[in-house]
PDB file of N, CA and C in Angstrom:
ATOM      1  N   UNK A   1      -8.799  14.390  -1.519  1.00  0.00           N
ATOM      2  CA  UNK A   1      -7.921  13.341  -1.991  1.00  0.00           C
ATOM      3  C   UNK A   1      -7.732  12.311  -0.870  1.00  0.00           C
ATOM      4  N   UNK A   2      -8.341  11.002  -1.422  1.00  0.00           N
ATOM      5  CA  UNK A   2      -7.952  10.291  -0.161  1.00  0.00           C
ATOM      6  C   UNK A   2      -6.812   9.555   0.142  1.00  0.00           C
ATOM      7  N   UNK A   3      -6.055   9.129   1.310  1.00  0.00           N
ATOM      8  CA  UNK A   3      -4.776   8.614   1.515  1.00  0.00           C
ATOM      9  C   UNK A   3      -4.871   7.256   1.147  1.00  0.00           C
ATOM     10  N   UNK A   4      -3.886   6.662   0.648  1.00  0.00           N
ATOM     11  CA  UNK A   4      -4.291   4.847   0.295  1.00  0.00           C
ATOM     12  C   UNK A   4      -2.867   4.559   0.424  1.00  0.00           C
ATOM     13  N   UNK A   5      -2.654   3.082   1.384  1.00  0.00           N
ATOM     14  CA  UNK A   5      -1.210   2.695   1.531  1.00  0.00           C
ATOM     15  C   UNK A   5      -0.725   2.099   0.226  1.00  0.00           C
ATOM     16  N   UNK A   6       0.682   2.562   0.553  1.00  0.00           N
ATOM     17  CA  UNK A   6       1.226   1.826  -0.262  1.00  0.00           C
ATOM     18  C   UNK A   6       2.513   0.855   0.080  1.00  0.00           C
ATOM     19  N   UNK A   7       2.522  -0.199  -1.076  1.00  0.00           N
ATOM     20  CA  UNK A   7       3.132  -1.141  -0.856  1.00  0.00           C
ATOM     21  C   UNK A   7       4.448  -1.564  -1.326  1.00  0.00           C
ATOM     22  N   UNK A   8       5.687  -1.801  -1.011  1.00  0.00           N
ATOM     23  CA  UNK A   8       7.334  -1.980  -1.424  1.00  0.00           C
ATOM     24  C   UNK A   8       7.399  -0.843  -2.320  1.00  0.00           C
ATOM     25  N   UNK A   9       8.619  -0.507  -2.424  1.00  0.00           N
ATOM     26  CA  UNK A   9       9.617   0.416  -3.397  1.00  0.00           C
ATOM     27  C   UNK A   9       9.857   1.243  -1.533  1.00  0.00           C
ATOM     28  N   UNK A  10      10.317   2.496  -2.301  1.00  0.00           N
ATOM     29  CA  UNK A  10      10.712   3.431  -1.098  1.00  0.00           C
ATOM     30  C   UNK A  10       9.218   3.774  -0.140  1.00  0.00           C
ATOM     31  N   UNK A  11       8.282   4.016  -0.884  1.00  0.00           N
ATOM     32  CA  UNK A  11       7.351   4.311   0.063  1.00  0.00           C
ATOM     33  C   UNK A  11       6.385   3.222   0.487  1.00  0.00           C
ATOM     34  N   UNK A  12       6.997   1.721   0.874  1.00  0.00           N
ATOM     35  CA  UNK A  12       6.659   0.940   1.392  1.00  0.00           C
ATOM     36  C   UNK A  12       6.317   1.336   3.196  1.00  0.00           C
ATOM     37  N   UNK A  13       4.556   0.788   2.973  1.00  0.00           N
ATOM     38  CA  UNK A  13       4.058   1.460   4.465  1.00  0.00           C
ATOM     39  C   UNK A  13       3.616   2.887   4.729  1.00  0.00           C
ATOM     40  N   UNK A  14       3.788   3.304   3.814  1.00  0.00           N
ATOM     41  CA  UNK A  14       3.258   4.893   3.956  1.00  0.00           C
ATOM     42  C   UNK A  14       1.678   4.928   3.233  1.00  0.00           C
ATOM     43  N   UNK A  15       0.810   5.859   3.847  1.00  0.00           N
ATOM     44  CA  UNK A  15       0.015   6.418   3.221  1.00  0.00           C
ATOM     45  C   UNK A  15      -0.050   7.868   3.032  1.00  0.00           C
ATOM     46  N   UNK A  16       0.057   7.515   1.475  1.00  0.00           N
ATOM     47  CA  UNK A  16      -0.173   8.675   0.682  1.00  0.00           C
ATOM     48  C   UNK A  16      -1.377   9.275   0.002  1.00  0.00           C
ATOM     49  N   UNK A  17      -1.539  10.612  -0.201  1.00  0.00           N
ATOM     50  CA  UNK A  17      -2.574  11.058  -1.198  1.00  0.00           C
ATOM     51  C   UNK A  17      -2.735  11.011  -2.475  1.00  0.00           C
ATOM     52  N   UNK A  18      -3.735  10.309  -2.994  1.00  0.00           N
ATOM     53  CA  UNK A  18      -3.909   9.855  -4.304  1.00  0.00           C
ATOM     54  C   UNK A  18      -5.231  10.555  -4.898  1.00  0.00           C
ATOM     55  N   UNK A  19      -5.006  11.690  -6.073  1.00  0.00           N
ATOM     56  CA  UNK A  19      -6.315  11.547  -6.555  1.00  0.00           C
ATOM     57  C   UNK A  19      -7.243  10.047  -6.909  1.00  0.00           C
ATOM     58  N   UNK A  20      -8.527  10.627  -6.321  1.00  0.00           N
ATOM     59  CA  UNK A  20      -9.583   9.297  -6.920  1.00  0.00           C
ATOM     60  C   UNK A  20      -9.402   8.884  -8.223  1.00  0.00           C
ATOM     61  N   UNK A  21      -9.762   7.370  -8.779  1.00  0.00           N
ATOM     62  CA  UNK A  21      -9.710   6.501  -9.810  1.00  0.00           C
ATOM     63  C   UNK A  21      -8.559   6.902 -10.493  1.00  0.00           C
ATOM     64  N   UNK A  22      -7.283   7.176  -9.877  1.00  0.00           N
ATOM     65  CA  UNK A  22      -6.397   6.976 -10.416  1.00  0.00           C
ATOM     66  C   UNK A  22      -5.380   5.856 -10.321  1.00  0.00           C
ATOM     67  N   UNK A  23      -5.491   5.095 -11.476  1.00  0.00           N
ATOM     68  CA  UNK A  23      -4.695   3.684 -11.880  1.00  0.00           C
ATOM     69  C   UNK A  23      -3.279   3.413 -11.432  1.00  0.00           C
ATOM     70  N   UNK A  24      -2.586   4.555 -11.784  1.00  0.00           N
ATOM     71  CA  UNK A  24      -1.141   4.421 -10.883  1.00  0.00           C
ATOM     72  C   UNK A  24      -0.537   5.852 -10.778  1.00  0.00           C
ATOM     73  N   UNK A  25       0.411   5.544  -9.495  1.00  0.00           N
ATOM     74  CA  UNK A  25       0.948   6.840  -9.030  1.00  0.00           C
ATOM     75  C   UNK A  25       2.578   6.543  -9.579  1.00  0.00           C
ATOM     76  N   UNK A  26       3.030   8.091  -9.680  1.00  0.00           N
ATOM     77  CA  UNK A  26       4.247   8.338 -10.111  1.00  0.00           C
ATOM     78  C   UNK A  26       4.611   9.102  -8.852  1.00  0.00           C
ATOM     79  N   UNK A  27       6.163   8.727  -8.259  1.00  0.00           N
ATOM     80  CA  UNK A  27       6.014   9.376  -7.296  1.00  0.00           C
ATOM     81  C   UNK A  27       7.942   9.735  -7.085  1.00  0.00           C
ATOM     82  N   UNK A  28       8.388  10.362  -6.630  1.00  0.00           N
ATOM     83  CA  UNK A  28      10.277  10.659  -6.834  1.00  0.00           C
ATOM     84  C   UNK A  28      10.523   9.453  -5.421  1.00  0.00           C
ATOM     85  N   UNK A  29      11.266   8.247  -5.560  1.00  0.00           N
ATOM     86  CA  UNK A  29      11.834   7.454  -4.992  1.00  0.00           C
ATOM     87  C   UNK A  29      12.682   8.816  -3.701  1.00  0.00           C
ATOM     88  N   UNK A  30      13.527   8.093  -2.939  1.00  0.00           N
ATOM     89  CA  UNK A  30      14.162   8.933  -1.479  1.00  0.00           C
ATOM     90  C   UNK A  30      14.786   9.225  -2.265  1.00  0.00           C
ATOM     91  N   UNK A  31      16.175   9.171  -3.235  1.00  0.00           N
ATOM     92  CA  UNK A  31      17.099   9.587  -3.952  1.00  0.00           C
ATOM     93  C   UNK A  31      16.429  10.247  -4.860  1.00  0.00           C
ATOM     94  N   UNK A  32      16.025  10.533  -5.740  1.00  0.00           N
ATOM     95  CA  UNK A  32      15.083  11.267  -6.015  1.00  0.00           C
ATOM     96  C   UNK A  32      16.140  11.585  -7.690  1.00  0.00           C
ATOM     97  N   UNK A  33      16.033  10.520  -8.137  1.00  0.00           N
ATOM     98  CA  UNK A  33      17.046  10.171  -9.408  1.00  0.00           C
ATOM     99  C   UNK A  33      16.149   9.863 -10.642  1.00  0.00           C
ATOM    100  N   UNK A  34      14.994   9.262 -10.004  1.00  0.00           N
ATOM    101  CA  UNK A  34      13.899   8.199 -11.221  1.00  0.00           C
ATOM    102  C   UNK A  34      12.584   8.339 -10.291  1.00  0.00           C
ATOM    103  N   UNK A  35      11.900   7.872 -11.170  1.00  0.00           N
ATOM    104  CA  UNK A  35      10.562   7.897 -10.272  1.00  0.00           C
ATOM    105  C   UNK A  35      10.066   6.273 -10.331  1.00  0.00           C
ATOM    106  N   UNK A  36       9.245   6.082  -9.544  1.00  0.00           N
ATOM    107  CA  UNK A  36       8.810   4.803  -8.971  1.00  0.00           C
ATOM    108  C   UNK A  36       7.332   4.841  -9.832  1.00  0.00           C
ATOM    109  N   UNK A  37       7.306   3.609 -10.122  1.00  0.00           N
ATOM    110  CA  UNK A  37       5.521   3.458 -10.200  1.00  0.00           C
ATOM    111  C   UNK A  37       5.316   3.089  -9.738  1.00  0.00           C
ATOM    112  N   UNK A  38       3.792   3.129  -8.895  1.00  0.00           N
ATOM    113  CA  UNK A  38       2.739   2.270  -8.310  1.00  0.00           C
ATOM    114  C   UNK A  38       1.433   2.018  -8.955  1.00  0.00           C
ATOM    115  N   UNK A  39       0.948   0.531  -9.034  1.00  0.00           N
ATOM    116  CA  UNK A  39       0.121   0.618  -9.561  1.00  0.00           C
ATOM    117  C   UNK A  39      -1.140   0.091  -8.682  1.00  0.00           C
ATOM    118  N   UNK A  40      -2.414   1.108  -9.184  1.00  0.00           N
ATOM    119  CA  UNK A  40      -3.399   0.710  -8.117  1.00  0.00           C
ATOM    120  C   UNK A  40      -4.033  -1.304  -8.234  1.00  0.00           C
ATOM    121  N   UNK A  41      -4.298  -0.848  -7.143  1.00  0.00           N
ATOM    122  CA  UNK A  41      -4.418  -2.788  -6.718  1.00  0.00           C
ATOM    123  C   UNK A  41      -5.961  -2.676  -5.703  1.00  0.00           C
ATOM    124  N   UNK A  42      -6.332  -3.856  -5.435  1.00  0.00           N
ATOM    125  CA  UNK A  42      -8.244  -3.755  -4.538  1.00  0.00           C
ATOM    126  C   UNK A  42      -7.486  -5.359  -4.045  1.00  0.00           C
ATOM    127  N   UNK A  43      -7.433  -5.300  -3.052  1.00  0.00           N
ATOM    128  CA  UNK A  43      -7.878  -6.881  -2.260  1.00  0.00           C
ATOM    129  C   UNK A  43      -8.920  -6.925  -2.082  1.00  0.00           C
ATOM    130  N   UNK A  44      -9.662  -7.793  -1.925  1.00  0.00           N
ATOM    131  CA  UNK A  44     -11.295  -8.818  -1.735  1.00  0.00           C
ATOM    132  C   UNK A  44     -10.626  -9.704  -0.431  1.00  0.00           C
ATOM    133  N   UNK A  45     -11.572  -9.518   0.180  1.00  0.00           N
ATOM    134  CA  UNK A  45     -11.764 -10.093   1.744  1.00  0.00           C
ATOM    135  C   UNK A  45     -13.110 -10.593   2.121  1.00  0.00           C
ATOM    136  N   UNK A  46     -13.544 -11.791   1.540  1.00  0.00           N
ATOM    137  CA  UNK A  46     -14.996 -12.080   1.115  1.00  0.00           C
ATOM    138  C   UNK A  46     -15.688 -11.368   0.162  1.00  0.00           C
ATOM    139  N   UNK A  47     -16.858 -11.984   0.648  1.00  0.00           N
ATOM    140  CA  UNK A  47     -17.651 -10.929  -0.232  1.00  0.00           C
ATOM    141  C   UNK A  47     -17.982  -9.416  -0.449  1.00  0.00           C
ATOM    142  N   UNK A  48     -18.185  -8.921   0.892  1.00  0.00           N
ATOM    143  CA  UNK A  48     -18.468  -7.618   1.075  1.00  0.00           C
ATOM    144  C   UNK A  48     -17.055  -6.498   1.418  1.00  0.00           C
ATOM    145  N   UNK A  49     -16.069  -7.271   1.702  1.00  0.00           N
ATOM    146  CA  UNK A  49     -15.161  -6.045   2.423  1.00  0.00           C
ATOM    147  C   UNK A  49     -14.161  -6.072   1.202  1.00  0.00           C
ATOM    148  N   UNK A  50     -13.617  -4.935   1.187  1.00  0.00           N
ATOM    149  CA  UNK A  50     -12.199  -4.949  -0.090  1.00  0.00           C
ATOM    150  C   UNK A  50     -11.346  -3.532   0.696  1.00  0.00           C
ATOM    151  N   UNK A  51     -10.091  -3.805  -0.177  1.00  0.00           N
ATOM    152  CA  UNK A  51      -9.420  -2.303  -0.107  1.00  0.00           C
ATOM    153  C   UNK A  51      -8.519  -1.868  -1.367  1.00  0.00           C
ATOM    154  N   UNK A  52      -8.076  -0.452  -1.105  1.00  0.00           N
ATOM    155  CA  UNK A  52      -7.224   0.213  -2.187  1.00  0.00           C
ATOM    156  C   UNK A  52      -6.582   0.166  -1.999  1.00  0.00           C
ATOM    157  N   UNK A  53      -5.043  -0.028  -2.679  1.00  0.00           N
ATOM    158  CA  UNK A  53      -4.137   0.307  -1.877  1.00  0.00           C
ATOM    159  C   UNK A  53      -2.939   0.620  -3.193  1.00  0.00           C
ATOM    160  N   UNK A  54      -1.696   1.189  -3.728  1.00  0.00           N
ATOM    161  CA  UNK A  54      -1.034   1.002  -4.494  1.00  0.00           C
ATOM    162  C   UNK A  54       0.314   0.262  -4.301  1.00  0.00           C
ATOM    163  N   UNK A  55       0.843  -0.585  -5.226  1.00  0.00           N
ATOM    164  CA  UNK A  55       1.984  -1.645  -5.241  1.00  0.00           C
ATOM    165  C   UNK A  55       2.905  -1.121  -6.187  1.00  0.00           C
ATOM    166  N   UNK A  56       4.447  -1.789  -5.396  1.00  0.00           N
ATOM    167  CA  UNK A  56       5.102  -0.872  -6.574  1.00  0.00           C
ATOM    168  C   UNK A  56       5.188  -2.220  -7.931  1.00  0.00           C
ATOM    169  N   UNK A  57       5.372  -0.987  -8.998  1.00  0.00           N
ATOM    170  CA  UNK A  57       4.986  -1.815 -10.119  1.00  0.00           C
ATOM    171  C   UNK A  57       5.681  -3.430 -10.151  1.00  0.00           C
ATOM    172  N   UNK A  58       7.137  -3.845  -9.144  1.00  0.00           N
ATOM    173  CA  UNK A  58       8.071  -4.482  -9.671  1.00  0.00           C
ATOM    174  C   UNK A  58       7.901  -5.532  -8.838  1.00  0.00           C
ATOM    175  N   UNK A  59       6.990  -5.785  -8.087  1.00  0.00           N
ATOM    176  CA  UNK A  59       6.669  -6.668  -7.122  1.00  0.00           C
ATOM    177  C   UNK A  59       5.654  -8.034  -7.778  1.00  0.00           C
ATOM    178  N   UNK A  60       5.703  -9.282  -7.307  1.00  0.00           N
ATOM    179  CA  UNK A  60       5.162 -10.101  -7.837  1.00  0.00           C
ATOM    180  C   UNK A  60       3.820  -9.887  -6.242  1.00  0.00           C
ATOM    181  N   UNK A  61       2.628 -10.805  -6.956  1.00  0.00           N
ATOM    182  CA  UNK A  61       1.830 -10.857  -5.925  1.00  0.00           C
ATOM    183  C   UNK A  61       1.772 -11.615  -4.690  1.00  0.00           C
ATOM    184  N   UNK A  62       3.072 -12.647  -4.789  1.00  0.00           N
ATOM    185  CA  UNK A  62       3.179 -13.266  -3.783  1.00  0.00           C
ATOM    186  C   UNK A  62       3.922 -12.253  -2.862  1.00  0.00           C
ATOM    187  N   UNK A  63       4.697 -11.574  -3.269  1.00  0.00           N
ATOM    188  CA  UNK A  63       5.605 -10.038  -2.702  1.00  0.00           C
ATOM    189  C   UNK A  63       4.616  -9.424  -2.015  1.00  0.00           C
ATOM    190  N   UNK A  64       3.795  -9.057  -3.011  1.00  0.00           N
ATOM    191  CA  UNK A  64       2.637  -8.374  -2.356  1.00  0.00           C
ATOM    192  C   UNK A  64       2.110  -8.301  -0.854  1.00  0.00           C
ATOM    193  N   UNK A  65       1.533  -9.405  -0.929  1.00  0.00           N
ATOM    194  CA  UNK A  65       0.833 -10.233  -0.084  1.00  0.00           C
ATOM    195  C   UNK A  65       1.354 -10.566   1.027  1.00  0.00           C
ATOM    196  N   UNK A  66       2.913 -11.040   1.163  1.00  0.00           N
ATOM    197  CA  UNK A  66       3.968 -11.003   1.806  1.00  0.00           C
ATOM    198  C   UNK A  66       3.824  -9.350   3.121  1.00  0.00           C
ATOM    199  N   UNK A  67       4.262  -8.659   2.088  1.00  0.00           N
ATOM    200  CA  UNK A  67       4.011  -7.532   2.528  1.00  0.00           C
ATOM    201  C   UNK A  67       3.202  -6.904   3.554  1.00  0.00           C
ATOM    202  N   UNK A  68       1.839  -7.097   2.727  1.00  0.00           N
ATOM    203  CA  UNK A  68       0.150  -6.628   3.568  1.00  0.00           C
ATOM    204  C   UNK A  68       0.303  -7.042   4.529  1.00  0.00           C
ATOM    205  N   UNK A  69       0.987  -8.791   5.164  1.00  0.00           N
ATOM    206  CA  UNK A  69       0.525  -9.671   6.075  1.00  0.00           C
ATOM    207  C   UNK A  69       1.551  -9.237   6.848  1.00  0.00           C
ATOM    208  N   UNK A  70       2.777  -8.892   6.627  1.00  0.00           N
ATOM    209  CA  UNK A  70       3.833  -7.751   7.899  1.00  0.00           C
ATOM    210  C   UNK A  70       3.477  -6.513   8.260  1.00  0.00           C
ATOM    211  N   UNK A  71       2.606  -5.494   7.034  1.00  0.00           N
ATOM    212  CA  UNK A  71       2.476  -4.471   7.652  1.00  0.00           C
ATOM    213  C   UNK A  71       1.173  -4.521   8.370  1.00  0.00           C
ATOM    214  N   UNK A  72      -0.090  -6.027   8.424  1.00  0.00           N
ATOM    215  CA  UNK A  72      -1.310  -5.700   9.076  1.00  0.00           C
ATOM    216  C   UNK A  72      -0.770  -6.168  11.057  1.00  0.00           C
ATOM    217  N   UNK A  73       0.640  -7.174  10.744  1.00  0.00           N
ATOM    218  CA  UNK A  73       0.938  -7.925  11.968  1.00  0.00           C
ATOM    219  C   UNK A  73       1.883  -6.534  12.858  1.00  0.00           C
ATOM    220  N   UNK A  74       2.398  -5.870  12.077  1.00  0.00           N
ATOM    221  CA  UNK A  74       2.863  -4.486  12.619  1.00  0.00           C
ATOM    222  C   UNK A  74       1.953  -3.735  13.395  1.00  0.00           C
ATOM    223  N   UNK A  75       0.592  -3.381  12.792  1.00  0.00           N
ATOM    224  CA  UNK A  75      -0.469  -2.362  12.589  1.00  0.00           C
ATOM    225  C   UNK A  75      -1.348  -3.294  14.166  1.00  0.00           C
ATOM    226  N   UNK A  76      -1.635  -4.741  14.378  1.00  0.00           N
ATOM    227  CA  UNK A  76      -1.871  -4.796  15.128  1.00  0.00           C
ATOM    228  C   UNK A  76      -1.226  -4.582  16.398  1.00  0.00           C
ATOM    229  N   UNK A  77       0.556  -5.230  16.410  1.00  0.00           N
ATOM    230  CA  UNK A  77       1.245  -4.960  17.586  1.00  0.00           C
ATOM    231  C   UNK A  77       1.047  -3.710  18.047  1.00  0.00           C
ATOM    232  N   UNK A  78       1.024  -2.529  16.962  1.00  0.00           N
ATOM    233  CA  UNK A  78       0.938  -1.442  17.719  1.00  0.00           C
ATOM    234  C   UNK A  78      -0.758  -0.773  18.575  1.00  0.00           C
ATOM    235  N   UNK A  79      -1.348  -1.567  18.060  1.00  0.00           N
ATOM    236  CA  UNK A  79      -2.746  -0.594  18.531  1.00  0.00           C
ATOM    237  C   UNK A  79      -3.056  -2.207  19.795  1.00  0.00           C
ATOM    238  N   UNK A  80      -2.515  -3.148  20.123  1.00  0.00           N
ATOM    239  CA  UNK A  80      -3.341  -4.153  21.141  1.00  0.00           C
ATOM    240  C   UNK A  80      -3.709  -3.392  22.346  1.00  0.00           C
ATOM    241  N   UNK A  81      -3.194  -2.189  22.679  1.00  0.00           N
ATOM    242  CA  UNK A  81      -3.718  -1.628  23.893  1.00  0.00           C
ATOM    243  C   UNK A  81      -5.480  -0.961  23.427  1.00  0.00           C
ATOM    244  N   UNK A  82      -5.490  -0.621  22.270  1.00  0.00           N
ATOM    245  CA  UNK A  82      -6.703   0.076  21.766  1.00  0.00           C
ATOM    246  C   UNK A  82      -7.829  -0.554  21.911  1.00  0.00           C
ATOM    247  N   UNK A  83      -7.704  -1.536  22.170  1.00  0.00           N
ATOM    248  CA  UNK A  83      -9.254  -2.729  22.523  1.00  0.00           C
ATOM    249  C   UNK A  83      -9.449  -2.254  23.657  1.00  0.00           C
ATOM    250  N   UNK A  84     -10.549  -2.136  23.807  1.00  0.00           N
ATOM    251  CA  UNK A  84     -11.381  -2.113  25.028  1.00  0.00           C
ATOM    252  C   UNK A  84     -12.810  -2.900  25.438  1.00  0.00           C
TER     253      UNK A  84
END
């Protein structure tokens, strides 16, 4: 099962395990009252590169996107020592 991030609701920033070609995840929010949907999503990054990732259902795509571009500016602050 591979891990694929996911995006806003409670498990905003986490990667989780998702069975393959599955369309959306159901998953118990932190309070654990209702469950959250996520639904699977693919960004395109030219031609050749893309990714998986799941969104929670209630998010618009500008939200989205919003999102990706804090958690990739996060993801770099933390690894700038990793270049070599």
């Amino acid at each position: 099962m591979p891990n694929h991030l996911f995006v806003g609701g409670a498990y905003d920033g986490q990667s989780v395990p998702v069975e393959d070609d599955q369309l959306e995840a159901r998953l118990l929010p932190v309070d654990a009252t209702d469950v959250e949907v996520y639904i699977c999503d693919t960004l395109a990054i030219g031609v050749y590169e893309s990714f998986t990732f799941y969104r929670y259902e209630k998010l618009t795509p500008e939200e989205v996107l919003d999102l990706l571009i804090k958690h990739h500016e996060a993801w770099t602050v933390n690894h700038v020592g990793d270049r070599q």
